[in-house]
Protein backbone atom coordinates (compact mmCIF):
# COMPACT_ATOMS: atom_id res chain seq x y z
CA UNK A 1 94.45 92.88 98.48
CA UNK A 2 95.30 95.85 100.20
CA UNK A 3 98.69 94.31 101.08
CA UNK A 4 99.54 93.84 97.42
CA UNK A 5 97.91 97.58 96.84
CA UNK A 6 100.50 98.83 99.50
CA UNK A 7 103.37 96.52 97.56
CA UNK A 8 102.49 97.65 94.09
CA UNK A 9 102.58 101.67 95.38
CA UNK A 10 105.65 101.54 97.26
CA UNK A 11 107.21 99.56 93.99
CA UNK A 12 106.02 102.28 91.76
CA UNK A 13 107.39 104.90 94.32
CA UNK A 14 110.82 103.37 94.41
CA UNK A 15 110.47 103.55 90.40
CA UNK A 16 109.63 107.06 90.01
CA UNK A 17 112.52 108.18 92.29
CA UNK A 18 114.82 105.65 90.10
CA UNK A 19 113.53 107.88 87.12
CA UNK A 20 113.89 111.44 88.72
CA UNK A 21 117.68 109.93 89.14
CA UNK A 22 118.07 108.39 85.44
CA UNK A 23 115.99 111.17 83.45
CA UNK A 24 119.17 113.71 83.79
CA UNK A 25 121.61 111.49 82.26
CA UNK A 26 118.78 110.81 79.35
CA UNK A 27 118.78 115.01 79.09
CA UNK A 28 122.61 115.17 79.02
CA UNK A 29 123.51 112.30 76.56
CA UNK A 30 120.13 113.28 74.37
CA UNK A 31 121.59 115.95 71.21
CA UNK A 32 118.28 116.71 69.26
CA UNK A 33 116.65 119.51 70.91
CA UNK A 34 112.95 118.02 70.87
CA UNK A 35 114.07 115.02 72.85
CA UNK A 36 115.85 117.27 75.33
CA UNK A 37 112.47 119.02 76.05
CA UNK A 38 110.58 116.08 76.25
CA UNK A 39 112.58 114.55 79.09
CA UNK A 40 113.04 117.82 80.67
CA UNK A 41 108.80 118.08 80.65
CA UNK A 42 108.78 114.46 81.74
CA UNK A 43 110.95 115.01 84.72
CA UNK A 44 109.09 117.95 86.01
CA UNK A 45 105.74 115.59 85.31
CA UNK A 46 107.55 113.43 87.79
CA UNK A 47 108.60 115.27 90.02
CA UNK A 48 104.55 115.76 90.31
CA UNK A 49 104.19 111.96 90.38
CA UNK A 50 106.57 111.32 93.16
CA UNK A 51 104.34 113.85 95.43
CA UNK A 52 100.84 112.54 94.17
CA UNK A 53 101.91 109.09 95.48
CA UNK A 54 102.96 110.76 98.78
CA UNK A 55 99.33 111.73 98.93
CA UNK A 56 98.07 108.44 98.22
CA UNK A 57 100.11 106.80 100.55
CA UNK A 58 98.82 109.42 102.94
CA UNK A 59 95.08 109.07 102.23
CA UNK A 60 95.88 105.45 103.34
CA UNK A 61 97.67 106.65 106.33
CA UNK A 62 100.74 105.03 105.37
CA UNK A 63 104.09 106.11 105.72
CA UNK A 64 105.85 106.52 102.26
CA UNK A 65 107.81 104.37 101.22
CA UNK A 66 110.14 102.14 98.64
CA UNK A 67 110.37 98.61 97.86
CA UNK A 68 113.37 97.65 95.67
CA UNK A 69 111.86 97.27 92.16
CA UNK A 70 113.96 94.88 90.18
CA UNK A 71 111.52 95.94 86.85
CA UNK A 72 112.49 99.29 86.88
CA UNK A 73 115.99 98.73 87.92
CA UNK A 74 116.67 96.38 84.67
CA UNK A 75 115.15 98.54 82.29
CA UNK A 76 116.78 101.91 83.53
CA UNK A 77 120.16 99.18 83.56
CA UNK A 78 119.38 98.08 80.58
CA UNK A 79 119.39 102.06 78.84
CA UNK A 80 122.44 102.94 80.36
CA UNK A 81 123.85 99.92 78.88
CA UNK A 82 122.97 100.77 75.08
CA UNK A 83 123.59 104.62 75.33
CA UNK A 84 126.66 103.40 76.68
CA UNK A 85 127.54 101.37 73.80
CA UNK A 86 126.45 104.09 70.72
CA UNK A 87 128.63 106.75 68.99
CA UNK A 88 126.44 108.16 66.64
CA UNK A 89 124.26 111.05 67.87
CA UNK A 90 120.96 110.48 65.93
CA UNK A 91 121.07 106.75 66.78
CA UNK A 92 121.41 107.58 70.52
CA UNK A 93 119.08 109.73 70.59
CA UNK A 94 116.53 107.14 69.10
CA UNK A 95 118.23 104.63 71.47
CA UNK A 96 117.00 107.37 74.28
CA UNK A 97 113.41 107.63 73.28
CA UNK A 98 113.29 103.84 73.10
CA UNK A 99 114.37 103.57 76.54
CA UNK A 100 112.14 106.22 77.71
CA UNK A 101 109.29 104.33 76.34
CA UNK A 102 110.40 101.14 78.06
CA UNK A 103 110.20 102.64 80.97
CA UNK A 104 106.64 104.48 80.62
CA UNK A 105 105.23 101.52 79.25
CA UNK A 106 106.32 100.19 82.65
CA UNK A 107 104.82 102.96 84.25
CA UNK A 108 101.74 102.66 82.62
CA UNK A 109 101.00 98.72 83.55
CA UNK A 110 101.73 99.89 86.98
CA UNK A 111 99.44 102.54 87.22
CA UNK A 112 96.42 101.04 85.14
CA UNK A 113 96.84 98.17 87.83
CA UNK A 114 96.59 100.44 91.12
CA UNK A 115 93.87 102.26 89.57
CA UNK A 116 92.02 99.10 89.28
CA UNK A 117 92.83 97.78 92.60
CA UNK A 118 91.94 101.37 94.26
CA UNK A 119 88.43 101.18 93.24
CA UNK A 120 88.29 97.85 93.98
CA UNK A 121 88.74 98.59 97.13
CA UNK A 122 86.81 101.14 97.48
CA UNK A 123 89.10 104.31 97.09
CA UNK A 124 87.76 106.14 94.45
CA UNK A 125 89.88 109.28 95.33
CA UNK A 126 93.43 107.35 95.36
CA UNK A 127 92.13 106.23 91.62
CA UNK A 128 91.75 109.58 90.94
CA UNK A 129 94.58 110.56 91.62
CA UNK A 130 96.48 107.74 90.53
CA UNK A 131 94.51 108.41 86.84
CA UNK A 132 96.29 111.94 86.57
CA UNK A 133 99.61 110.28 86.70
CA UNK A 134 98.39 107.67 84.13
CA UNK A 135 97.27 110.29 82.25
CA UNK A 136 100.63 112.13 82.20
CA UNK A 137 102.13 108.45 81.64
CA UNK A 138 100.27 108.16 78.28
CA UNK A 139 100.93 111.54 76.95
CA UNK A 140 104.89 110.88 77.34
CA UNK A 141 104.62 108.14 75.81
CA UNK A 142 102.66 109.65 72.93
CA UNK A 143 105.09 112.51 72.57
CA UNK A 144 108.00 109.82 72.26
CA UNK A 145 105.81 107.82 69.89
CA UNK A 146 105.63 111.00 67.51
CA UNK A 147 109.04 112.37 67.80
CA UNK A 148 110.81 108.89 66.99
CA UNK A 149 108.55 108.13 64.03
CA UNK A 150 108.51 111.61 62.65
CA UNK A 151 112.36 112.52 63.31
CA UNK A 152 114.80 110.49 65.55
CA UNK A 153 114.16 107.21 63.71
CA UNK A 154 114.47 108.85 60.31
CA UNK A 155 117.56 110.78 61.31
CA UNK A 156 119.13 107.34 62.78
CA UNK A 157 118.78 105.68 59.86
């Protein structure tokens, strides 16, 4: 188990710093203001997420680091792939916020897992810490949740 803990963080790790590399290109293709912010927020929040799991993988006195996460990798594929194919500027940016949701919905499986395994066994403060992020996790998600039913979706339409 804490061989498949270690696998799981280092896959999430490899997936947050595929995110701090995809969120940019969200921010730049994105035209309604809200969404803009949102991601902008979001890739501060990870920014924060990348160095929480730094001190996770420390508390464990393990080194950081990645293993290739074909999940994350497909999904962030997948949103380059339809952003890539739209024109219209409200339907992209709904395309966007879709995609961002894909991938905290990833996120968020991820997380609620390692939480669960960390108390498991027995490391109540790598849950803890691990729980902020998930925290974070839901809010985005939330926030995309709101701004697609309220406005993006509408506008896309």
């Amino acid at each position: 188990m804490n061989d498949l803990f270690t696998h799981q963080l280092k896959d999430i790790f490899y997936a947050e710093k595929r995110i701090l590399g995809a969120l940019p290109k969200m921010i730049d293709k994105a035209s309604s203001p809200e969404l803009k912010e949102g991601l902008r927020s979001h890739l501060e929040e990870t920014k924060g997420h990348v160095v929480r799991l730094e001190q996770v993988f420390q508390m464990r006195g393990i080194t950081p680091a990645t293993v290739k996460c074909p999940a994350i990798d497909g999904i962030i594929e997948e949103a380059e792939d339809v952003s890539g194919d739209v024109d219209n500027a409200q339907v992209m940016d709904a395309a966007i916020a879709a995609s961002a949701q894909a991938v905290e919905h990833y996120e968020i499986t991820r997380y609620g897992t390692l939480i669960a395994w960390a108390k498991e066994l027995g490391h109540p403060e790598c849950a803890d810490i691990l729980g902020m992020t998930l925290s974070e996790e839901y809010a985005a998600d939330d926030k995309l949740t709101k701004l697609a039913e309220e406005r993006l979706n509408k506008q896309a339409a």
